[in-house]
N, C-alpha and C. Protein backbone atom coordinates (compact mmCIF):
# COMPACT_ATOMS: atom_id res chain seq x y z
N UNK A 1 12.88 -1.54 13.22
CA UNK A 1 11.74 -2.09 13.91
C UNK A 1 11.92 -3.60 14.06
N UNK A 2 11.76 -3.89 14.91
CA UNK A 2 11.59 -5.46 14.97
C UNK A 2 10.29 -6.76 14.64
N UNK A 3 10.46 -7.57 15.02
CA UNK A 3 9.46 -8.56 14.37
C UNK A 3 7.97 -8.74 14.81
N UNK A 4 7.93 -7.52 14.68
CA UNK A 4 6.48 -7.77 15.67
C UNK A 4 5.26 -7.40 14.46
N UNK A 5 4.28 -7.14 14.79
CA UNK A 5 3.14 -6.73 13.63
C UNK A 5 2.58 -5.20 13.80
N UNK A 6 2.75 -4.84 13.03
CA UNK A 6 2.61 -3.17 12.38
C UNK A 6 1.23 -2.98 11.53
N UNK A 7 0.68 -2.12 12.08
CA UNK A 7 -0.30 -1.46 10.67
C UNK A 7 0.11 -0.08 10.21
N UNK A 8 -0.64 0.28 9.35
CA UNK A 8 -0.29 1.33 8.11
C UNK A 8 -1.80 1.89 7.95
N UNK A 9 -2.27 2.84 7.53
CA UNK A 9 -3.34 3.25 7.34
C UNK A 9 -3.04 4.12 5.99
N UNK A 10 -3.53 4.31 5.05
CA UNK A 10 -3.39 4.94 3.72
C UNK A 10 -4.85 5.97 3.53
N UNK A 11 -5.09 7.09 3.02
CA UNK A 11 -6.17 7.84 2.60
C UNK A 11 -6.02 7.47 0.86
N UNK A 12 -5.64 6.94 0.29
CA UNK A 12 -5.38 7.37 -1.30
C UNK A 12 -5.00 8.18 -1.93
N UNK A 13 -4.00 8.50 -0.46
CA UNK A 13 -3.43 10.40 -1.66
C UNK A 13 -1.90 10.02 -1.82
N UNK A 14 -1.73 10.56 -2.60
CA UNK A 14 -0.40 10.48 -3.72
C UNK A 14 0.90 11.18 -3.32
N UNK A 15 1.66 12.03 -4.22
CA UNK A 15 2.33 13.08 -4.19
C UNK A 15 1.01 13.87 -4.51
N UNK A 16 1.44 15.30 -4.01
CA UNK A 16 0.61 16.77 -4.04
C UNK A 16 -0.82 16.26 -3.74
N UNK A 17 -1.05 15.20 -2.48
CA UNK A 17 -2.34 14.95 -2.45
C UNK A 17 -3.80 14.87 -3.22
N UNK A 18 -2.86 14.23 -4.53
CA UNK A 18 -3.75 13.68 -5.30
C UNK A 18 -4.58 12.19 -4.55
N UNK A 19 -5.50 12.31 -4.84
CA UNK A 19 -6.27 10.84 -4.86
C UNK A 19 -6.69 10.00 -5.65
N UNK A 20 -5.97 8.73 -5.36
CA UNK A 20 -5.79 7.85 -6.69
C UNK A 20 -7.07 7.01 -7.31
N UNK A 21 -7.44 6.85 -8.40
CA UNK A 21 -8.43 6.56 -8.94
C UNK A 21 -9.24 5.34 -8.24
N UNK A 22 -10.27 4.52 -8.49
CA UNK A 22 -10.60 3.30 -8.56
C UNK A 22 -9.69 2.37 -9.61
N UNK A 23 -9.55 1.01 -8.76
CA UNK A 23 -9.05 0.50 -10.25
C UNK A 23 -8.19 -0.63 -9.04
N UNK A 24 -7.10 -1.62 -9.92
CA UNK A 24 -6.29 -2.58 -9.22
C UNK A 24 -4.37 -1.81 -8.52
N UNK A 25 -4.42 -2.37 -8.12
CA UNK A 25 -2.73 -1.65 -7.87
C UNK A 25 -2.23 -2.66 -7.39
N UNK A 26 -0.84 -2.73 -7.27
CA UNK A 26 0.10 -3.80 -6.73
C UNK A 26 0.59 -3.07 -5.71
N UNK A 27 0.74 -3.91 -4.17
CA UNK A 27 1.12 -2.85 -3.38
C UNK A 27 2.80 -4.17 -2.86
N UNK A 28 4.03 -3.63 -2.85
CA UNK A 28 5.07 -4.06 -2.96
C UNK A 28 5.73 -4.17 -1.33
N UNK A 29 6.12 -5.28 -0.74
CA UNK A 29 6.52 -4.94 0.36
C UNK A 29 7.86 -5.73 0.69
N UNK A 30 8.71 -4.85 0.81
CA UNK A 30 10.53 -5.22 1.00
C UNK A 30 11.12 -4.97 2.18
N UNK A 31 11.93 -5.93 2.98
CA UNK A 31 12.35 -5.66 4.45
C UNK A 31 13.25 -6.73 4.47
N UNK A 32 14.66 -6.45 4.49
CA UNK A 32 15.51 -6.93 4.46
C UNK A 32 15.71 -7.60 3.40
N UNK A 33 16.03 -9.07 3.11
CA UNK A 33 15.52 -10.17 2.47
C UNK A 33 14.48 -10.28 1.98
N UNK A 34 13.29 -10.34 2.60
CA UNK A 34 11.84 -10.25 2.37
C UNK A 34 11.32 -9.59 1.13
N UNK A 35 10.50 -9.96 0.67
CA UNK A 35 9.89 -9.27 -0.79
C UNK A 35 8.82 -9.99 -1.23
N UNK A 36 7.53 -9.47 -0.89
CA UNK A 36 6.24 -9.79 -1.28
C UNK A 36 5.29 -8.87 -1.80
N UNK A 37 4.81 -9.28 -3.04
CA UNK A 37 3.80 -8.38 -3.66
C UNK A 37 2.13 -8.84 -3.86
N UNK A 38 1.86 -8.39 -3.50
CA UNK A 38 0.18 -8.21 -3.46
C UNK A 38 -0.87 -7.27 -4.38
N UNK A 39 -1.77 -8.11 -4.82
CA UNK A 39 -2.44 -7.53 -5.73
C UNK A 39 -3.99 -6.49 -4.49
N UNK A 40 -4.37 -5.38 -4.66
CA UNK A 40 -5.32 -4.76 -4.53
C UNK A 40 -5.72 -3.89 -4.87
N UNK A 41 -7.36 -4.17 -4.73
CA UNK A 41 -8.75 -3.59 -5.25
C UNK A 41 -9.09 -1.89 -4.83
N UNK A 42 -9.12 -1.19 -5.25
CA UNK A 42 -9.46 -0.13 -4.86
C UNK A 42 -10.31 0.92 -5.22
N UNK A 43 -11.62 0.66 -4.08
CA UNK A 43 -13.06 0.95 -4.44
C UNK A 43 -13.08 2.89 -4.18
N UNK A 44 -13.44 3.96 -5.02
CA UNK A 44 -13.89 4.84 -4.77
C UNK A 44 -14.77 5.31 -3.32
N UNK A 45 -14.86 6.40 -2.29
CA UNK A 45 -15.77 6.07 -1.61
C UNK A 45 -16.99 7.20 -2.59
């Protein structure tokens, strides 16, 4: 893909479509060189 801007949409499901709790997670993002990690919140609905 090239340099352009992408979204992603997530439901909170896992392997075997589990759904992952409330709570913090680190979500990790690597592309080429690139490597940035981010902290997020993740509210129950």
């Amino acid at each position: 893909m090239g340099p352009e801007e992408y979204v992603a949409e997530w439901d909170r499901r896992v392997v075997r479509g589990r759904l992952l709790p409330s709570g913090v997670y680190f979500l990790r993002l690597e592309a080429g060189e690139f490597r940035e990690t981010r902290k997020l919140l993740l509210l129950g609905r």
